[in-house]
C-alpha atoms as a PDB file:
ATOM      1  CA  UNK A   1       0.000   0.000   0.000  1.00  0.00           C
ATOM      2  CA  UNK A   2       2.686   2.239   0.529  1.00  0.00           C
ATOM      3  CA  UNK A   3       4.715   1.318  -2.766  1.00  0.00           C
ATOM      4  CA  UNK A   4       1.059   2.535  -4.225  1.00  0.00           C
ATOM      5  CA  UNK A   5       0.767   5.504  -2.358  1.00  0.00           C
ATOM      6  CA  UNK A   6       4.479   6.501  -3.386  1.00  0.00           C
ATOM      7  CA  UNK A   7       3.519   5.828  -7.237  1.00  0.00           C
ATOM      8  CA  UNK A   8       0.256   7.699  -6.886  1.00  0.00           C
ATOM      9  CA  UNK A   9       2.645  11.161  -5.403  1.00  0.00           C
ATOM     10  CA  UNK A  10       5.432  10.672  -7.669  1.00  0.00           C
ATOM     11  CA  UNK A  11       2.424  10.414 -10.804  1.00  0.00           C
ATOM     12  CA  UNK A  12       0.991  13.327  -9.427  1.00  0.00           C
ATOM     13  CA  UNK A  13       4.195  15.044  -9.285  1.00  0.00           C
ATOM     14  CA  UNK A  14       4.986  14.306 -12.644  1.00  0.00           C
ATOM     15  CA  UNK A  15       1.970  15.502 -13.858  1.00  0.00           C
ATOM     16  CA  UNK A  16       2.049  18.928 -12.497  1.00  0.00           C
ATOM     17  CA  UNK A  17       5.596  19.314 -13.724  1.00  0.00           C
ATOM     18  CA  UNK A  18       4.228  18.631 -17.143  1.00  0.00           C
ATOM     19  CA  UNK A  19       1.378  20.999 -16.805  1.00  0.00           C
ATOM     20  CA  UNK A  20       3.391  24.281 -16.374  1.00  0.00           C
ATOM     21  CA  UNK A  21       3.705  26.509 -18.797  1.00  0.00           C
ATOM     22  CA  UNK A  22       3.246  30.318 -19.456  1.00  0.00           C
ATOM     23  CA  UNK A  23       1.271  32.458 -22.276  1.00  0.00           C
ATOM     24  CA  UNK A  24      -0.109  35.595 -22.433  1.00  0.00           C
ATOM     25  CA  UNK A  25       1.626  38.669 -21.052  1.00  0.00           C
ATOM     26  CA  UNK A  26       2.592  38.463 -17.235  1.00  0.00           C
ATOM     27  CA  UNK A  27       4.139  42.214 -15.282  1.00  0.00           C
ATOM     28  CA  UNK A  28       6.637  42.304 -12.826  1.00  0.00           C
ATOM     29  CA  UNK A  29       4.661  44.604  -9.656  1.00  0.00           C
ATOM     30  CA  UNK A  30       5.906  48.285  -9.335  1.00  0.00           C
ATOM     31  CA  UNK A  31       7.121  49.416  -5.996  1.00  0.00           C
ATOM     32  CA  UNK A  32       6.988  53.114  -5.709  1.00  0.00           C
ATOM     33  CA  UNK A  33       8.254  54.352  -9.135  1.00  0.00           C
ATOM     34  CA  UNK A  34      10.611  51.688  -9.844  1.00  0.00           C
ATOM     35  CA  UNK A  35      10.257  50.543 -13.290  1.00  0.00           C
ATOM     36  CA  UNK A  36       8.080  47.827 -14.370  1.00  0.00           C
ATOM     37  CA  UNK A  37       9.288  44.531 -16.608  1.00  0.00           C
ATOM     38  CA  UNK A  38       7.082  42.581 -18.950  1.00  0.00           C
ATOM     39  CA  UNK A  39       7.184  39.780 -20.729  1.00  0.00           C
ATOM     40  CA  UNK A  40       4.611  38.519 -23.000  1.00  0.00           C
ATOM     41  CA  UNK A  41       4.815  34.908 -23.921  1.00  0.00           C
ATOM     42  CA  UNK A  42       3.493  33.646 -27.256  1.00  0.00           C
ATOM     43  CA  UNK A  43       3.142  30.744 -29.398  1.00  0.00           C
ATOM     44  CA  UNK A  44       5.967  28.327 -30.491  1.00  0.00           C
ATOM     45  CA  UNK A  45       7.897  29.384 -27.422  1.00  0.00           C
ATOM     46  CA  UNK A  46       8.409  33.055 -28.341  1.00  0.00           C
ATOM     47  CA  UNK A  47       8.155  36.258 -26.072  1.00  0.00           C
ATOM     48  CA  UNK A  48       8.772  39.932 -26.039  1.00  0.00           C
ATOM     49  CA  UNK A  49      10.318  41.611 -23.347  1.00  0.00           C
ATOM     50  CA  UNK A  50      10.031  44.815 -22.407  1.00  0.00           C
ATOM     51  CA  UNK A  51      11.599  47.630 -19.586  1.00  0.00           C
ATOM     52  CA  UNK A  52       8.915  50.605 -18.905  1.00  0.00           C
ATOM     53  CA  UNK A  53       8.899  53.231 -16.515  1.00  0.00           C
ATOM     54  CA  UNK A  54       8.043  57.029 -15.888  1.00  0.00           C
ATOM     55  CA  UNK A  55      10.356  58.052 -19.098  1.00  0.00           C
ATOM     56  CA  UNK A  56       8.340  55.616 -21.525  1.00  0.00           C
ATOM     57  CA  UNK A  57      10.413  51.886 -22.705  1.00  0.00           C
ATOM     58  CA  UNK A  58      13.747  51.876 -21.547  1.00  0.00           C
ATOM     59  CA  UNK A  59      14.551  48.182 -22.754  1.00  0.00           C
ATOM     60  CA  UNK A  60      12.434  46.007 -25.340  1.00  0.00           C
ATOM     61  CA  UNK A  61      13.684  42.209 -26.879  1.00  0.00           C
ATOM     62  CA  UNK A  62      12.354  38.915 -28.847  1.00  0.00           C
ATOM     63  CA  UNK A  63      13.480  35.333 -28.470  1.00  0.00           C
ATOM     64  CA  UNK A  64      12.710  32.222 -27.302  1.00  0.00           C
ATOM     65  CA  UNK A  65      11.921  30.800 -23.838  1.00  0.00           C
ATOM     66  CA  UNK A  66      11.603  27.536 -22.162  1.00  0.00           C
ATOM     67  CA  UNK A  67      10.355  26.483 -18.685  1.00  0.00           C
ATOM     68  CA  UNK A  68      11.777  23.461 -17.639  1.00  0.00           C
ATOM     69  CA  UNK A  69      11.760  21.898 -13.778  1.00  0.00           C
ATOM     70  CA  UNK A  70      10.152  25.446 -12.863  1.00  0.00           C
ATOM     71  CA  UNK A  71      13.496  27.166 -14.104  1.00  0.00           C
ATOM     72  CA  UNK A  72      12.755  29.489 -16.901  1.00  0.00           C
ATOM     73  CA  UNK A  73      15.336  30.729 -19.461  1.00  0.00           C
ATOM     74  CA  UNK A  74      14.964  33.388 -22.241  1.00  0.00           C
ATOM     75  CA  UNK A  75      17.122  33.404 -25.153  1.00  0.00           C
ATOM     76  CA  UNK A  76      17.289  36.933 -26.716  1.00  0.00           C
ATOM     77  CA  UNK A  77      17.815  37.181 -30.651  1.00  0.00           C
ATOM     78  CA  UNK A  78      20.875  38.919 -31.641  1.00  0.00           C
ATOM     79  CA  UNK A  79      20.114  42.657 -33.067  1.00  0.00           C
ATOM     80  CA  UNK A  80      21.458  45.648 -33.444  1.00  0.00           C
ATOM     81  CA  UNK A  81      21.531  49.208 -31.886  1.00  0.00           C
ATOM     82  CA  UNK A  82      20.979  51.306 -34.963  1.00  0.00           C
ATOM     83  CA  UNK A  83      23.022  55.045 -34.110  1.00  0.00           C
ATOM     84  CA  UNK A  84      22.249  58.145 -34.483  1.00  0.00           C
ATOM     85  CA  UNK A  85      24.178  60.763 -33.522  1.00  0.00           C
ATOM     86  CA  UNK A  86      26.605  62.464 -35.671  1.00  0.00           C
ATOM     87  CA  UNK A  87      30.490  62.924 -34.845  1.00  0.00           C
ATOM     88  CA  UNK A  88      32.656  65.291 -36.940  1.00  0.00           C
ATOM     89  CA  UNK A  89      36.136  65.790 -36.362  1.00  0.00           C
ATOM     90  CA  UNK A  90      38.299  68.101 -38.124  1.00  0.00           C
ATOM     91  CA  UNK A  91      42.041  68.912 -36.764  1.00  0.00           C
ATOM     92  CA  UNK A  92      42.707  72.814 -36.783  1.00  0.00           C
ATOM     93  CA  UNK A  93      45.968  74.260 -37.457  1.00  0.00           C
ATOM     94  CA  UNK A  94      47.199  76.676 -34.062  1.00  0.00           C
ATOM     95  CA  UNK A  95      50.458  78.781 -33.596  1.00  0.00           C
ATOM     96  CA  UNK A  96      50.173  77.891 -30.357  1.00  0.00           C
ATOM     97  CA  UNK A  97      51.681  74.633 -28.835  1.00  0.00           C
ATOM     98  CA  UNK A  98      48.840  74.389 -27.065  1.00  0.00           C
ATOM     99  CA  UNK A  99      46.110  71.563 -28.021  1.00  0.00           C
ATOM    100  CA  UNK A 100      43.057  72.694 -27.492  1.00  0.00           C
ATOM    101  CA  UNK A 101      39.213  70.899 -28.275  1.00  0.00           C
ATOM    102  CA  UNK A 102      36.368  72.997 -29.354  1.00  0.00           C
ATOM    103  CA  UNK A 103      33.106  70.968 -29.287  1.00  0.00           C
ATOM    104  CA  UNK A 104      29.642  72.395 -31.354  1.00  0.00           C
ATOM    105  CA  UNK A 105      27.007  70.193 -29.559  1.00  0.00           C
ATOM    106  CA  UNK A 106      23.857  70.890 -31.576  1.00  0.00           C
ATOM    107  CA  UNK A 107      20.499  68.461 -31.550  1.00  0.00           C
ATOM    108  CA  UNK A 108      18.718  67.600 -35.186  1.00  0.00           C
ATOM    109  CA  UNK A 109      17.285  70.869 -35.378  1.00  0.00           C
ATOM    110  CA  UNK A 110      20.438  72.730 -35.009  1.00  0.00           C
ATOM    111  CA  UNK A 111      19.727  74.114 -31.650  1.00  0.00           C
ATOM    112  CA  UNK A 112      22.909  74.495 -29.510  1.00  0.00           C
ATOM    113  CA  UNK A 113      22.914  72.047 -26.544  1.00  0.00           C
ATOM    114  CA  UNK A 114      24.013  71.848 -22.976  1.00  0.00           C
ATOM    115  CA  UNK A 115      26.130  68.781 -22.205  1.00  0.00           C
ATOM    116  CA  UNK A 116      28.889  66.944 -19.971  1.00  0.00           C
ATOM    117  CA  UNK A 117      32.277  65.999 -22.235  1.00  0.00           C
ATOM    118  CA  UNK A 118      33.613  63.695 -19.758  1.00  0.00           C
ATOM    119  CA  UNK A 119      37.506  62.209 -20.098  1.00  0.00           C
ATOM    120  CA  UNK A 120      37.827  58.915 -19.307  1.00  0.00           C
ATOM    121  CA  UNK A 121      39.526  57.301 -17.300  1.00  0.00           C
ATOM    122  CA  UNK A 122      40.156  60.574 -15.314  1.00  0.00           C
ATOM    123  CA  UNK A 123      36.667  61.181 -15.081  1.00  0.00           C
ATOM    124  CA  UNK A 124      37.696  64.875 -15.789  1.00  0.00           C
ATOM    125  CA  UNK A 125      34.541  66.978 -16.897  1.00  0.00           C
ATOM    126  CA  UNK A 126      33.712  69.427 -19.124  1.00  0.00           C
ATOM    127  CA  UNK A 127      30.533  71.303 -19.032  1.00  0.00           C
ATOM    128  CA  UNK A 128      29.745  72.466 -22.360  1.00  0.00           C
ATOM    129  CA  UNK A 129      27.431  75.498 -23.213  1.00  0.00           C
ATOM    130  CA  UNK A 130      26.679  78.769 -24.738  1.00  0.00           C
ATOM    131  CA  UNK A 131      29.739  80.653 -23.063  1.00  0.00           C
ATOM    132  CA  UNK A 132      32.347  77.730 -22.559  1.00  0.00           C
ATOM    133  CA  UNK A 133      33.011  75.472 -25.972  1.00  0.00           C
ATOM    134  CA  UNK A 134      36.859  74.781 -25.684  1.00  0.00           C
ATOM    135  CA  UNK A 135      39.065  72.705 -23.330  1.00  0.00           C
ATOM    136  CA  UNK A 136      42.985  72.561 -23.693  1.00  0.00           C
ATOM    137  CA  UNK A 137      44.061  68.845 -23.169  1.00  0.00           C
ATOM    138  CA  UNK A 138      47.633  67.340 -22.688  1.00  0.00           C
ATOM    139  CA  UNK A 139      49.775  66.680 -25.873  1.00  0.00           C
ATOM    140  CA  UNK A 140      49.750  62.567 -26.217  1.00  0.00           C
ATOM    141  CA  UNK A 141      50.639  60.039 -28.482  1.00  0.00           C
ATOM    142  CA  UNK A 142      47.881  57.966 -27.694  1.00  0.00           C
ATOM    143  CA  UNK A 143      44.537  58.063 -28.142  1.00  0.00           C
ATOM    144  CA  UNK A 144      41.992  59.220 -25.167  1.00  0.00           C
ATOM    145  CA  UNK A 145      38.321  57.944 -24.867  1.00  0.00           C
ATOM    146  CA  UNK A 146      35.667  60.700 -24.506  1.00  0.00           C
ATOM    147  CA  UNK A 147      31.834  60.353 -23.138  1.00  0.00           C
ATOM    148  CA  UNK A 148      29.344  63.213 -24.152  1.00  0.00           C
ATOM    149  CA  UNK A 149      26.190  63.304 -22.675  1.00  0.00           C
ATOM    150  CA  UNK A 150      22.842  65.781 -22.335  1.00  0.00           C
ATOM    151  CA  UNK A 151      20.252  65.249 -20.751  1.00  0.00           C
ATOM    152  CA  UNK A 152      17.307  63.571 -22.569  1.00  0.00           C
ATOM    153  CA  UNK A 153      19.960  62.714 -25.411  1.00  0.00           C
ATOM    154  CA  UNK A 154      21.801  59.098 -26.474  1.00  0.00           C
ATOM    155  CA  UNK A 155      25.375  59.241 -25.205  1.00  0.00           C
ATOM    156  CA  UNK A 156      28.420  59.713 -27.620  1.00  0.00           C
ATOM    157  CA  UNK A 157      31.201  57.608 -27.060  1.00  0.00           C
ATOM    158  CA  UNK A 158      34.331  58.619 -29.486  1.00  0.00           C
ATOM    159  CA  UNK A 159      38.261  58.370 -29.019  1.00  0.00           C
ATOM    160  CA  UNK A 160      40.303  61.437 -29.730  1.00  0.00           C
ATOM    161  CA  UNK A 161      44.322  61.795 -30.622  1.00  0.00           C
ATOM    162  CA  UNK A 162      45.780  64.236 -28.460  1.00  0.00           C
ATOM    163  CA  UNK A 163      47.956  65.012 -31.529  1.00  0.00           C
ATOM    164  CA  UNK A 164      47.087  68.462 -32.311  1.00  0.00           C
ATOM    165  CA  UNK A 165      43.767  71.074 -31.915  1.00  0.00           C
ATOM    166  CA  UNK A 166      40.053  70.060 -33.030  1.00  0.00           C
ATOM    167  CA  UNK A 167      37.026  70.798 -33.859  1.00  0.00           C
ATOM    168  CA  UNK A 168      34.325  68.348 -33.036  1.00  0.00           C
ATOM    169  CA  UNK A 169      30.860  68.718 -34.013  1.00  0.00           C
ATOM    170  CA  UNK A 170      28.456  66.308 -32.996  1.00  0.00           C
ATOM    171  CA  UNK A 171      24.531  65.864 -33.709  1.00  0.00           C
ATOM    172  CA  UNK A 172      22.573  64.857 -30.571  1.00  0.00           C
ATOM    173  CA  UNK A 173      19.893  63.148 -30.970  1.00  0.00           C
ATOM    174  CA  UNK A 174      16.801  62.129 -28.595  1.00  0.00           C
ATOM    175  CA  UNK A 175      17.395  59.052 -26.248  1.00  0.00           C
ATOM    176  CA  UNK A 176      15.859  55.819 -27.636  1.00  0.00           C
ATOM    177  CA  UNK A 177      14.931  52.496 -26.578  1.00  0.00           C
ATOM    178  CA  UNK A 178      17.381  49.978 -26.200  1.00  0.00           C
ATOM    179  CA  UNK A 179      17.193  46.547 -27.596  1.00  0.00           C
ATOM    180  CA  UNK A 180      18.737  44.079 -25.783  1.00  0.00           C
ATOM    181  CA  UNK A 181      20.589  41.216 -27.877  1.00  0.00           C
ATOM    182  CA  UNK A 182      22.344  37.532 -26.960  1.00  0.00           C
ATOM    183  CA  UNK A 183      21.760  37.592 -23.735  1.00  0.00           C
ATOM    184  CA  UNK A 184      20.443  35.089 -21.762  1.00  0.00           C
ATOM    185  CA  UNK A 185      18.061  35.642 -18.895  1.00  0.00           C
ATOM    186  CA  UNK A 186      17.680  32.597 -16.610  1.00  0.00           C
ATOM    187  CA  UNK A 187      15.643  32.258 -12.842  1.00  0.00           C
ATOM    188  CA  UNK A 188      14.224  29.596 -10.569  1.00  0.00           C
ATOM    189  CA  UNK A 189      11.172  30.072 -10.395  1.00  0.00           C
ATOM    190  CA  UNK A 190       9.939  29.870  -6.589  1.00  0.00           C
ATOM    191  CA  UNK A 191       5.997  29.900  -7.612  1.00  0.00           C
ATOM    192  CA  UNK A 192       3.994  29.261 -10.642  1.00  0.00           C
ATOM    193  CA  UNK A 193       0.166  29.120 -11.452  1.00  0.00           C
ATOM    194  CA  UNK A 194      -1.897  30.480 -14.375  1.00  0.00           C
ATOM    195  CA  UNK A 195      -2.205  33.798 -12.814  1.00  0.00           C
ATOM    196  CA  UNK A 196       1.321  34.935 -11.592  1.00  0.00           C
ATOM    197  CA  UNK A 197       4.405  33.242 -11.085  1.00  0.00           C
ATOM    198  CA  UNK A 198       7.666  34.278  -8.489  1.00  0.00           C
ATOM    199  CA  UNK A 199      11.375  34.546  -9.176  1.00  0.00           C
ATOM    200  CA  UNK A 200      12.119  35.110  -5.956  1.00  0.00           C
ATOM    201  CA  UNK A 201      10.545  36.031  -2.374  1.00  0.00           C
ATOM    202  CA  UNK A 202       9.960  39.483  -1.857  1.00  0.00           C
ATOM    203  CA  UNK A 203       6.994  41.575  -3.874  1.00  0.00           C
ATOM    204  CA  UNK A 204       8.957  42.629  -6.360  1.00  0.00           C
ATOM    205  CA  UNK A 205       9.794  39.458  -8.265  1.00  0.00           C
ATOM    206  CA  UNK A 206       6.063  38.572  -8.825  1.00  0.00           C
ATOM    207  CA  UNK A 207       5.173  38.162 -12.447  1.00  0.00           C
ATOM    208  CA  UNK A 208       1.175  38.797 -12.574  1.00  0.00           C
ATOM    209  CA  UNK A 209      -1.017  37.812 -16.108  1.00  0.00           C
ATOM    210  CA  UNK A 210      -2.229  41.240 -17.125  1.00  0.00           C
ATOM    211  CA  UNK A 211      -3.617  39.904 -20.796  1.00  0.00           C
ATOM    212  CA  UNK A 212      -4.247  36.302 -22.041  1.00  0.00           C
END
């Protein structure tokens, strides 16, 4: 009777293993104004992924996901970041031995904007506006990475020889989502029904179904 018993648990077990699964479009529950995650899960094992919060989408991504032994794992297509911005440099002759930088930050309209030129990895900054445009740097063979940012706006990235003087004009343009490729995303799940499941124990990693 007990052998039975045993058989009957381990049948159930089994069973309810093979019953999980996920579809429809689950939310991750928003404490304060932390940002909120969602993931919508679709037919042949697909989902969309997605980062929101008081700015709009932060984050989206595709792929494919599997739930297996109440560990779930999403596989994230590979795609890419499409950029924007604009970079022009041009080197400008100087009688002076001094090497100067002279950035024109503009957005897509042309207007003039207010931004951080940060030197990395010094972290020296450069506050760049209407009144201040230039900053002399250190002669150098080598080649020095630079971060621009404004507020609102994608971030620049370039590297700059410190060989002589330049002009650098860059094109701003609005910040935009971010897609999020190869990556793998992977939790052990600590709850699971049709209605919600947990990746963890505290509020914040319940998933609740917000659309079939």
């Amino acid at each position: 009777m007990k052998k039975i018993l045993q058989i009957i648990i381990l049948l159930t077990s089994i069973l309810t293993f093979s019953q999980e699964k996920l579809s429809g479009k689950y939310c991750s529950i928003p404490i304060g104004e932390s940002d909120v995650t969602c993931i919508d899960f679709k037919q042949n094992n697909q989902f969309e992924y997605s980062i929101n919060g008081c700015l709009g989408t932060s984050h989206i991504g595709t792929g494919i996901f599997e739930l297996k032994n109440k560990t779930l794992r999403l596989t994230f297509d590979k795609k890419k970041q499409p950029t924007r911005n604009i970079v022009n440099v041009k080197e400008v002759k100087s009688n002076s031995e001094k090497i100067e930088f002279e950035f024109v930050i503009k957005d897509e309209y042309g207007f003039s904007l207010y931004a951080d030129v940060i030197e990395k990895p010094k972290i020296k900054v450069l506050e760049i506006n209407n009144e201040k445009k230039t900053m002399e740097v250190e002669k150098k063979d080598s080649k020095i990475k630079y971060q621009i940012s404004s507020l609102g706006y994608e971030i620049v990235e370039l590297e700059l020889e410190h060989n002589s003087s330049k002009l650098i004009e860059i094109t701003m343009f609005p910040f935009q989502t971010k897609l999020i490729s190869e990556k793998v995303f992977e939790w052990n799940l600590t709850e699971i029904n049709d209605g919600e499941f947990k990746t963890g124990p505290n509020i914040w990693n319940t998933y609740r179904k917000i659309e079939k």
